[in-house]
Each structure stands twice: as structure tokens, then as C-alpha cells.
PDB file of N, CA and C in Angstrom:
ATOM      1  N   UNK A   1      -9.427 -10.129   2.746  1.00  0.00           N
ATOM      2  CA  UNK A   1      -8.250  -9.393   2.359  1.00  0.00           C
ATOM      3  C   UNK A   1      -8.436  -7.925   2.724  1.00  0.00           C
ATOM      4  N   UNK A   2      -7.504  -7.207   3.272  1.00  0.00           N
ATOM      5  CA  UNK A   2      -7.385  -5.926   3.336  1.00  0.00           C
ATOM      6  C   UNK A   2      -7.574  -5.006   2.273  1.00  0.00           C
ATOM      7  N   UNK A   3      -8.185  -4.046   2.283  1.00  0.00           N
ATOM      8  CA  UNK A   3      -8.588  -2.787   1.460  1.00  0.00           C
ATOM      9  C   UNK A   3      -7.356  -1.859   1.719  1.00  0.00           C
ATOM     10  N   UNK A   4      -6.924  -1.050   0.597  1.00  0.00           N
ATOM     11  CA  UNK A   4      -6.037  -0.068   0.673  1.00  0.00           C
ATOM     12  C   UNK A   4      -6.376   1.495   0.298  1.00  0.00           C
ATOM     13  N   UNK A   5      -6.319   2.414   0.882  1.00  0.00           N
ATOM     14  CA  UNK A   5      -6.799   3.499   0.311  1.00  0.00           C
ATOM     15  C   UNK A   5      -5.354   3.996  -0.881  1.00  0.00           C
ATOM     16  N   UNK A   6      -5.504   4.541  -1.832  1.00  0.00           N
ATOM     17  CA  UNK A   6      -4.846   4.891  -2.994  1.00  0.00           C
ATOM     18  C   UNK A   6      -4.518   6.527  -2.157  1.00  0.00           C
ATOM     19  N   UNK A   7      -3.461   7.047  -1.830  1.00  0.00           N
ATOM     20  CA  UNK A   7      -3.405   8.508  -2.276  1.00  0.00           C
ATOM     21  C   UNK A   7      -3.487   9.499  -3.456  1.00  0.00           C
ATOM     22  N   UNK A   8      -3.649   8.973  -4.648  1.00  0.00           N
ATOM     23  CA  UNK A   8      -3.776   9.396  -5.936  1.00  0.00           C
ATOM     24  C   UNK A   8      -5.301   9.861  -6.051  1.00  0.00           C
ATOM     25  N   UNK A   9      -5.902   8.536  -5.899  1.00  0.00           N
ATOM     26  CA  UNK A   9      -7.300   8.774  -6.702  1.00  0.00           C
ATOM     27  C   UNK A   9      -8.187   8.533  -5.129  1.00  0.00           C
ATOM     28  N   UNK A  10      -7.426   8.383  -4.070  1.00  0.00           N
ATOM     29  CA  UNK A  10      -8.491   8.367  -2.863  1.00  0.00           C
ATOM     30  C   UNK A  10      -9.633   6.802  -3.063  1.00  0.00           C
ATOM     31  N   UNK A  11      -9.151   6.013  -3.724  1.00  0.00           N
ATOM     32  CA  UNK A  11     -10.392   4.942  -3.907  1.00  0.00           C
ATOM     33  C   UNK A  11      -9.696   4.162  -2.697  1.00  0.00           C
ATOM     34  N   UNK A  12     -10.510   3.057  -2.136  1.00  0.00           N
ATOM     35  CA  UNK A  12     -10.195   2.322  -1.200  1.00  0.00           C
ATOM     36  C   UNK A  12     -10.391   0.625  -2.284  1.00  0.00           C
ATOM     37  N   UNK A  13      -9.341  -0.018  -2.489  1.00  0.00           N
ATOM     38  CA  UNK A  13      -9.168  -1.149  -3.263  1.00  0.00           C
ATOM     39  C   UNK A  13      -8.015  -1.960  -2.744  1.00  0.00           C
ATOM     40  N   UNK A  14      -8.294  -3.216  -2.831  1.00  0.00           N
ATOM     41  CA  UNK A  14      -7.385  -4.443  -2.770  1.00  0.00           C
ATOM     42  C   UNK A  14      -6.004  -3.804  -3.758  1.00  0.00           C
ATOM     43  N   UNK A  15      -5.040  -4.326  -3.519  1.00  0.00           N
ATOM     44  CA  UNK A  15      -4.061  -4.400  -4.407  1.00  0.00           C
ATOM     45  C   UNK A  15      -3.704  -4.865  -5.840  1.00  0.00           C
ATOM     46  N   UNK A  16      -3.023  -4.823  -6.577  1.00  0.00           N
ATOM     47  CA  UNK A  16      -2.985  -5.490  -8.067  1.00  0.00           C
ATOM     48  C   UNK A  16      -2.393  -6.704  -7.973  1.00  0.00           C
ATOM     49  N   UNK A  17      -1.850  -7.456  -6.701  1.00  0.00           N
ATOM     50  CA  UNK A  17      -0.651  -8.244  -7.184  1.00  0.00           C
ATOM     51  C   UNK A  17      -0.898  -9.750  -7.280  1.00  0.00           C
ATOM     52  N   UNK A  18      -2.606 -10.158  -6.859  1.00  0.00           N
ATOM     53  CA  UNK A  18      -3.113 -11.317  -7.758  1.00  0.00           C
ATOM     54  C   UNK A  18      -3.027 -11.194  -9.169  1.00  0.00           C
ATOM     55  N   UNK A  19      -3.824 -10.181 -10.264  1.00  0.00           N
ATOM     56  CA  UNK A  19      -3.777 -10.021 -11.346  1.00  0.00           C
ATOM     57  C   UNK A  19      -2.323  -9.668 -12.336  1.00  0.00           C
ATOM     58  N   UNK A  20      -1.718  -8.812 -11.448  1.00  0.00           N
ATOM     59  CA  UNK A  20      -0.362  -8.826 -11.782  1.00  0.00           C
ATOM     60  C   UNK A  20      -0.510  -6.943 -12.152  1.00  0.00           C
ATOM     61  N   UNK A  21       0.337  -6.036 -12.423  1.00  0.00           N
ATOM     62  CA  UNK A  21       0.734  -4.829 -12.211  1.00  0.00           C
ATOM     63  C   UNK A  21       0.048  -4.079 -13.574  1.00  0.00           C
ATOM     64  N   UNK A  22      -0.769  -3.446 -13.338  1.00  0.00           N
ATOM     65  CA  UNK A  22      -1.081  -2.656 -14.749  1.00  0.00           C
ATOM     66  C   UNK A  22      -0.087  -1.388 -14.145  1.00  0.00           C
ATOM     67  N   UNK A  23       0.814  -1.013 -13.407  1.00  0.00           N
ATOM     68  CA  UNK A  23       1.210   0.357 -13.445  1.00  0.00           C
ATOM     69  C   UNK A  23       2.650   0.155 -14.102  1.00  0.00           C
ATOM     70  N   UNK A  24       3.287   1.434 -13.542  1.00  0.00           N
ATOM     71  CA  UNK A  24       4.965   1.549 -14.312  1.00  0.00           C
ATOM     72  C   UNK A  24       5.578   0.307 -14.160  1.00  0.00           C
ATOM     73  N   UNK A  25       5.378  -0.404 -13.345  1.00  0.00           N
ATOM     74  CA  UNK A  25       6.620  -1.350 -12.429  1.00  0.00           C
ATOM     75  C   UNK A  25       6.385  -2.658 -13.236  1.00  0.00           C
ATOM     76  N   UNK A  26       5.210  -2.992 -14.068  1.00  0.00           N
ATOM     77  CA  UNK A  26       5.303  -4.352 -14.632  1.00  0.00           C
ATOM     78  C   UNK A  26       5.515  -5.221 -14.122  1.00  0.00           C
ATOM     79  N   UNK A  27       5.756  -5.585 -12.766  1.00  0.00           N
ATOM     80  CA  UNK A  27       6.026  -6.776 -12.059  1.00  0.00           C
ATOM     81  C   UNK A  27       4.389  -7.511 -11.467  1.00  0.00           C
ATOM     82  N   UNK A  28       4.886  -8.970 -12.251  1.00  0.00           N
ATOM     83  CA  UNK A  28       3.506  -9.863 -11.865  1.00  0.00           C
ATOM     84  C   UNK A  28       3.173  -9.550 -10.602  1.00  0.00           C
ATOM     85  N   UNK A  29       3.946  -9.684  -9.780  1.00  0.00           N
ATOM     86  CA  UNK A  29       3.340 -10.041  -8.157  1.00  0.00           C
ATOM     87  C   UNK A  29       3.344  -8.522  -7.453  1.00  0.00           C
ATOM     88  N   UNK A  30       2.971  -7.466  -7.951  1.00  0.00           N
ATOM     89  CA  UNK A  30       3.573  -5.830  -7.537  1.00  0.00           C
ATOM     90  C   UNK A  30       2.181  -6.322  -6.522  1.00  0.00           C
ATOM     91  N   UNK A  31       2.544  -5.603  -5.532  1.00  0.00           N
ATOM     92  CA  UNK A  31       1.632  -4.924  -4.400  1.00  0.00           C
ATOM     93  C   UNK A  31       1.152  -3.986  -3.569  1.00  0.00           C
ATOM     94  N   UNK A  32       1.854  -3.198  -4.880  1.00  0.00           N
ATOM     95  CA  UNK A  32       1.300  -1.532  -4.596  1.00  0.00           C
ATOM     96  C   UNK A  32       0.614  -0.977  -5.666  1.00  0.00           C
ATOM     97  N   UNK A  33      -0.125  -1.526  -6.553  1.00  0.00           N
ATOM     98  CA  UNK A  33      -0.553  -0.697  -7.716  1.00  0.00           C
ATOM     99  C   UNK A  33      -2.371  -0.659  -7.263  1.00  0.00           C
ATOM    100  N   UNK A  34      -2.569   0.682  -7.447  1.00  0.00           N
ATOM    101  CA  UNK A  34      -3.814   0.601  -7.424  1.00  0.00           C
ATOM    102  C   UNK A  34      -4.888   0.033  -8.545  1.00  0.00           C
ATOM    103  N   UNK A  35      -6.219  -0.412  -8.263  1.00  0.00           N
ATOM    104  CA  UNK A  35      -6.467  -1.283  -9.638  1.00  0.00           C
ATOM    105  C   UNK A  35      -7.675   0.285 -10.026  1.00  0.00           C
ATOM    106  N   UNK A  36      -7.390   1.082  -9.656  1.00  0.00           N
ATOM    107  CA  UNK A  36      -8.224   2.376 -10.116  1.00  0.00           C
ATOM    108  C   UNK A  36      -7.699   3.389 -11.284  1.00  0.00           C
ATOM    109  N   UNK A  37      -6.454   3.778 -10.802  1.00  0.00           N
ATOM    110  CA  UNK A  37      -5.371   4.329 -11.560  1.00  0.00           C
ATOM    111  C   UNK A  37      -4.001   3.800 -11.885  1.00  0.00           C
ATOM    112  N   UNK A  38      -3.757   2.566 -11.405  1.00  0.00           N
ATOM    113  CA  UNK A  38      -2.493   2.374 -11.599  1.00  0.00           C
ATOM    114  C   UNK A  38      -0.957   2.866 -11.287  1.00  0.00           C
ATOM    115  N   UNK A  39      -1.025   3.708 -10.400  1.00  0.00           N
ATOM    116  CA  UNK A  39      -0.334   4.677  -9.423  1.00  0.00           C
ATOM    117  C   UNK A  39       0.646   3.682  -8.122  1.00  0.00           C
ATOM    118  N   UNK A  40       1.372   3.485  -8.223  1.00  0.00           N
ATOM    119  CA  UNK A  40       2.165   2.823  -6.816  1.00  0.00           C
ATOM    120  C   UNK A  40       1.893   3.780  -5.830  1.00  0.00           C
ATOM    121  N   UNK A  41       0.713   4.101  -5.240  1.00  0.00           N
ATOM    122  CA  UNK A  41       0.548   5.382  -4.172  1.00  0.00           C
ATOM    123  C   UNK A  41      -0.760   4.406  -2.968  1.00  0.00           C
ATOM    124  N   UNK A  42      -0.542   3.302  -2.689  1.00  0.00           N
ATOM    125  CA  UNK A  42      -1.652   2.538  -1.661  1.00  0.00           C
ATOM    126  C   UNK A  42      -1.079   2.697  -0.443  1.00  0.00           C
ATOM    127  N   UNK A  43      -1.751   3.145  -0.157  1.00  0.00           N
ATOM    128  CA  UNK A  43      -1.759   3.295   1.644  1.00  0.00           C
ATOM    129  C   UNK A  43      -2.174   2.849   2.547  1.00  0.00           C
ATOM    130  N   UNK A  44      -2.463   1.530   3.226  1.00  0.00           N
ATOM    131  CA  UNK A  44      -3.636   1.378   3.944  1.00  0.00           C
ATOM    132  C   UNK A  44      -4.501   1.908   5.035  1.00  0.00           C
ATOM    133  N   UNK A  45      -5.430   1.277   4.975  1.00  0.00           N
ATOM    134  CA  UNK A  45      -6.185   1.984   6.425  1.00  0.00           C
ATOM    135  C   UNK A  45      -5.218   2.349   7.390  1.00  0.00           C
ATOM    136  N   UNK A  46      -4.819   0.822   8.045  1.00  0.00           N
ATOM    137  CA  UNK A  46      -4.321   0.731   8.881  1.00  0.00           C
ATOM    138  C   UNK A  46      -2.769   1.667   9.132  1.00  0.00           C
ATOM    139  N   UNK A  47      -2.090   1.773   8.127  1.00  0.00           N
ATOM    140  CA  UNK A  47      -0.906   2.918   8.204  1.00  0.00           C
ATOM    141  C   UNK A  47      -1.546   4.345   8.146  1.00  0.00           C
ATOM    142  N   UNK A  48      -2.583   4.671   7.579  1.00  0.00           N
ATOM    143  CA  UNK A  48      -3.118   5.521   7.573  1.00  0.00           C
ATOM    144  C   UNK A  48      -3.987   6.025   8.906  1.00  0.00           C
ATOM    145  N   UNK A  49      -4.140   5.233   9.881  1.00  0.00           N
ATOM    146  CA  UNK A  49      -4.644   5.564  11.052  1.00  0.00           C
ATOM    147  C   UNK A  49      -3.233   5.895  11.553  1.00  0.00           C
ATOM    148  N   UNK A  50      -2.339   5.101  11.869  1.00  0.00           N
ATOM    149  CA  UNK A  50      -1.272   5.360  12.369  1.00  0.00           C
ATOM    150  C   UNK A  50      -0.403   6.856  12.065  1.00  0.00           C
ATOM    151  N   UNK A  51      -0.943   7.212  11.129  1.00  0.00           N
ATOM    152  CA  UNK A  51      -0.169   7.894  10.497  1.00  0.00           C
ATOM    153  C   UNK A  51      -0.799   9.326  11.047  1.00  0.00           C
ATOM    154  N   UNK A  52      -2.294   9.277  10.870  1.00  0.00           N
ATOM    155  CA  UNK A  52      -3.173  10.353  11.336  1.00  0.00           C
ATOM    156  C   UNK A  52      -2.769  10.165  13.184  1.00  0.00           C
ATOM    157  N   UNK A  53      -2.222   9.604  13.964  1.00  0.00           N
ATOM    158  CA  UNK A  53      -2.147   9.648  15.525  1.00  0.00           C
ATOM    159  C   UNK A  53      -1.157  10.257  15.685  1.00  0.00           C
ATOM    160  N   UNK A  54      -0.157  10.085  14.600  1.00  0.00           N
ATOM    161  CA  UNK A  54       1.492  10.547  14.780  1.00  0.00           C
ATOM    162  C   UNK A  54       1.213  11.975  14.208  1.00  0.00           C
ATOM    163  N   UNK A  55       0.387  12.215  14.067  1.00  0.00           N
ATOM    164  CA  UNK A  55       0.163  13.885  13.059  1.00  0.00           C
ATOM    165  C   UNK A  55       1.040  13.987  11.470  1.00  0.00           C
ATOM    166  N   UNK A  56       0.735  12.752  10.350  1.00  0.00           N
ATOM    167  CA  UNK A  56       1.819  12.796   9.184  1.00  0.00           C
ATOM    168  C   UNK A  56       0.272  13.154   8.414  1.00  0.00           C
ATOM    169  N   UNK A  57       1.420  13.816   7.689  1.00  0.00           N
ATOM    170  CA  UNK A  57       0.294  13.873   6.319  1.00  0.00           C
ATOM    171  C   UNK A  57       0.103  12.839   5.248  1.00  0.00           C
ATOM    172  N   UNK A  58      -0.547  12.393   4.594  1.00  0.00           N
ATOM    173  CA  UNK A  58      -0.948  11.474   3.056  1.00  0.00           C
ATOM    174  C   UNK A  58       0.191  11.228   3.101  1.00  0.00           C
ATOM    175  N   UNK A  59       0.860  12.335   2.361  1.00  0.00           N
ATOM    176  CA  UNK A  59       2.327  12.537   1.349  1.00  0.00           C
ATOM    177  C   UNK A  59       3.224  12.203   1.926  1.00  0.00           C
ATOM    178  N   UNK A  60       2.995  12.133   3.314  1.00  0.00           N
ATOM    179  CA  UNK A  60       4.785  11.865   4.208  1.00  0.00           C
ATOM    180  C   UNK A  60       5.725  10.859   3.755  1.00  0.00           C
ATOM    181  N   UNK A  61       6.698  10.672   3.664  1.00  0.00           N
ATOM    182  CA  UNK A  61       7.457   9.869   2.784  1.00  0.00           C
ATOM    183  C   UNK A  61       7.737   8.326   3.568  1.00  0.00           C
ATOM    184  N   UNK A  62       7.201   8.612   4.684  1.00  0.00           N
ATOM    185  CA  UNK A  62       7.253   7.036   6.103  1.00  0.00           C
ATOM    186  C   UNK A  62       5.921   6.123   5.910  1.00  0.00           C
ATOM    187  N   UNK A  63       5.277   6.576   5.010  1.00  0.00           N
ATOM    188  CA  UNK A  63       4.014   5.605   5.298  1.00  0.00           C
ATOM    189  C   UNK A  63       4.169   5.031   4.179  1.00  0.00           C
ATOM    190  N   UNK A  64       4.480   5.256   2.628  1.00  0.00           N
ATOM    191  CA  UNK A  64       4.872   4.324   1.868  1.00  0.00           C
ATOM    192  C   UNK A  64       5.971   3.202   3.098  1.00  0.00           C
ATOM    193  N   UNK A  65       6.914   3.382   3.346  1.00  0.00           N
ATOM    194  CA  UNK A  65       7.368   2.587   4.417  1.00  0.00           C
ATOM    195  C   UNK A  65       7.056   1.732   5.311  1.00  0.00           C
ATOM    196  N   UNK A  66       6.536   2.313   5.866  1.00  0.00           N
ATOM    197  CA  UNK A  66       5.215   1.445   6.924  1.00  0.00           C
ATOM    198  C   UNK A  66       4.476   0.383   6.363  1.00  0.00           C
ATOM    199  N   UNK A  67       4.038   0.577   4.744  1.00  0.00           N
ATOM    200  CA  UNK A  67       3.244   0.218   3.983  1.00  0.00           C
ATOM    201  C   UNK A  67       3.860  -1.414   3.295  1.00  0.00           C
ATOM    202  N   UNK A  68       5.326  -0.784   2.826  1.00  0.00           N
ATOM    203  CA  UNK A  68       5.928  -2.284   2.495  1.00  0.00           C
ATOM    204  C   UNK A  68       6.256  -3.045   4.083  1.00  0.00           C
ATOM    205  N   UNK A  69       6.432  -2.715   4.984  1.00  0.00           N
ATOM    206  CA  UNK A  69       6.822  -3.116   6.286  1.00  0.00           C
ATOM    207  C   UNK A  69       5.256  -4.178   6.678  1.00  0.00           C
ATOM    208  N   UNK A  70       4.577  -3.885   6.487  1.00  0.00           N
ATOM    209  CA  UNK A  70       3.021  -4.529   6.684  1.00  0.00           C
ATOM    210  C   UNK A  70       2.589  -5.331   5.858  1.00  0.00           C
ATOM    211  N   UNK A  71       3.415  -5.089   4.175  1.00  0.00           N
ATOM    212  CA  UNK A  71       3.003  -6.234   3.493  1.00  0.00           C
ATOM    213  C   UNK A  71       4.018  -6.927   4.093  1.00  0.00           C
ATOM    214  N   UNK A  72       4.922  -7.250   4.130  1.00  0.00           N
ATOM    215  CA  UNK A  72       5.953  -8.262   4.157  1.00  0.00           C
ATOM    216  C   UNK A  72       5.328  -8.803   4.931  1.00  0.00           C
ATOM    217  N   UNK A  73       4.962  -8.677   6.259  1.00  0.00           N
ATOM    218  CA  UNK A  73       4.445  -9.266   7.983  1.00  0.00           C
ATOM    219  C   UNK A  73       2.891 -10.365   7.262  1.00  0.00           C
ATOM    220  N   UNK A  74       1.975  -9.266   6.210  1.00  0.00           N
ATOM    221  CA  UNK A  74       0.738  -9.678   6.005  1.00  0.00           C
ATOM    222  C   UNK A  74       0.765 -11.175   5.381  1.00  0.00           C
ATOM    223  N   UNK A  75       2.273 -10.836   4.039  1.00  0.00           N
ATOM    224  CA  UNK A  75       1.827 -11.802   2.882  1.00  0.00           C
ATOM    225  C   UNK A  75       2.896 -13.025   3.779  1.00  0.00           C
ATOM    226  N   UNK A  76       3.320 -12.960   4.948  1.00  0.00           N
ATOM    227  CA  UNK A  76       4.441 -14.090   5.311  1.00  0.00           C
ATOM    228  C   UNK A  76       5.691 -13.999   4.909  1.00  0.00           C
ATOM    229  N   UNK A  77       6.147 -12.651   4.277  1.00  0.00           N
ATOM    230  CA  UNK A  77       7.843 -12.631   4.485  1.00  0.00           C
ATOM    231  C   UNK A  77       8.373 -12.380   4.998  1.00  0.00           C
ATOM    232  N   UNK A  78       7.785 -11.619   6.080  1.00  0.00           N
ATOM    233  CA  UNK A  78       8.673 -11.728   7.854  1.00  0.00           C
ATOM    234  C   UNK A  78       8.016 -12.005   8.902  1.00  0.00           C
ATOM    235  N   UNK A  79       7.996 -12.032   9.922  1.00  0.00           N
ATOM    236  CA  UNK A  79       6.889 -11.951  11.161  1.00  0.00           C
ATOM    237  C   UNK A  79       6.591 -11.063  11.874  1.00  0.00           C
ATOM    238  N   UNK A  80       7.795 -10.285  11.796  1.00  0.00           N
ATOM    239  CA  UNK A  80       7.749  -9.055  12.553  1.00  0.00           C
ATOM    240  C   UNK A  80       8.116  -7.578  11.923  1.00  0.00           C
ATOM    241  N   UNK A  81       7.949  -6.931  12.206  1.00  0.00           N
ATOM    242  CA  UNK A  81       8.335  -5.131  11.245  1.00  0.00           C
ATOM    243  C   UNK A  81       9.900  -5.252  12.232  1.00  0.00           C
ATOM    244  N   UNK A  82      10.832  -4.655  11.130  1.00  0.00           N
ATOM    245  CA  UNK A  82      12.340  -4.461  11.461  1.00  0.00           C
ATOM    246  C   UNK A  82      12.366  -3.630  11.419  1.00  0.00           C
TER     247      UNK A  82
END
């Protein structure tokens, strides 16, 4: 399974959404909560390289984006990024 880096707390961790959401969102299957702080702020590597080529910062508001765009493709709810 893929590792996610957190922008909050900077930890690099799997997602919450086997165990189910300790953050705001309460949703069993969430897949953005970090299991460090509980923060919807995961970023992954992989958007996070992308992100560092395009010159974005952490905070840019497209890589949360990118981010659900990659789960969907990862966990099988689409095949392709739209």
C-alpha cells in the first residue's frame, strides 16, 4: 500500500480508511485522514513529486485534487484521472 505524506504533521502514513476516520469527517471509509493527527491534509509522494516539477507549494489548493483524482484510479473507482 502506498504511504502518504500528511502536510500538517509532515509524517509519512497509510491512510485511515481501513480503520475508519478518527478526524472531523467521521466517515468509515474516509481516505484522507492522517492516522498521526487526524487532519484531512495527506498528500502523497507521488502528487507531491508532481507537484515539486510543476513548482506548487505543500499548500497549493490542486494537489489536495490530484490527491482524490489518484485515489479514485488507486482504490478502482475510475481507471483513468478526468
Amino acid at each position: 500500500m502506498a504511504t502518504y505524506k500528511c502536510t500538517n504533521c509532515d509524517a509519512y502514513k497509510c491512510s485511515k480508511y481501513e480503520a475508519g476516520c478518527y478526524g472531523s469527517c467521521g466517515k468509515r471509509d474516509c481516505r484522507d485522514c492522517c492516522e498521526s493527527c487526524g487532519n484531512h491534509t495527506l498528500v502523497s509522494t507521488e502528487v507531491s513529486k508532481i507537484g515539486n516539477q510543476l513548482g506548487l507549494s505543500q499548500d497549493n489548493e490542486i494537489l489536495p485534487i490530484l490527491q482524490r483524482m489518484k485515489n479514485e484510479v488507486d482504490f478502482g473507482d475510475k481507471q483513468y484521472f478526468q
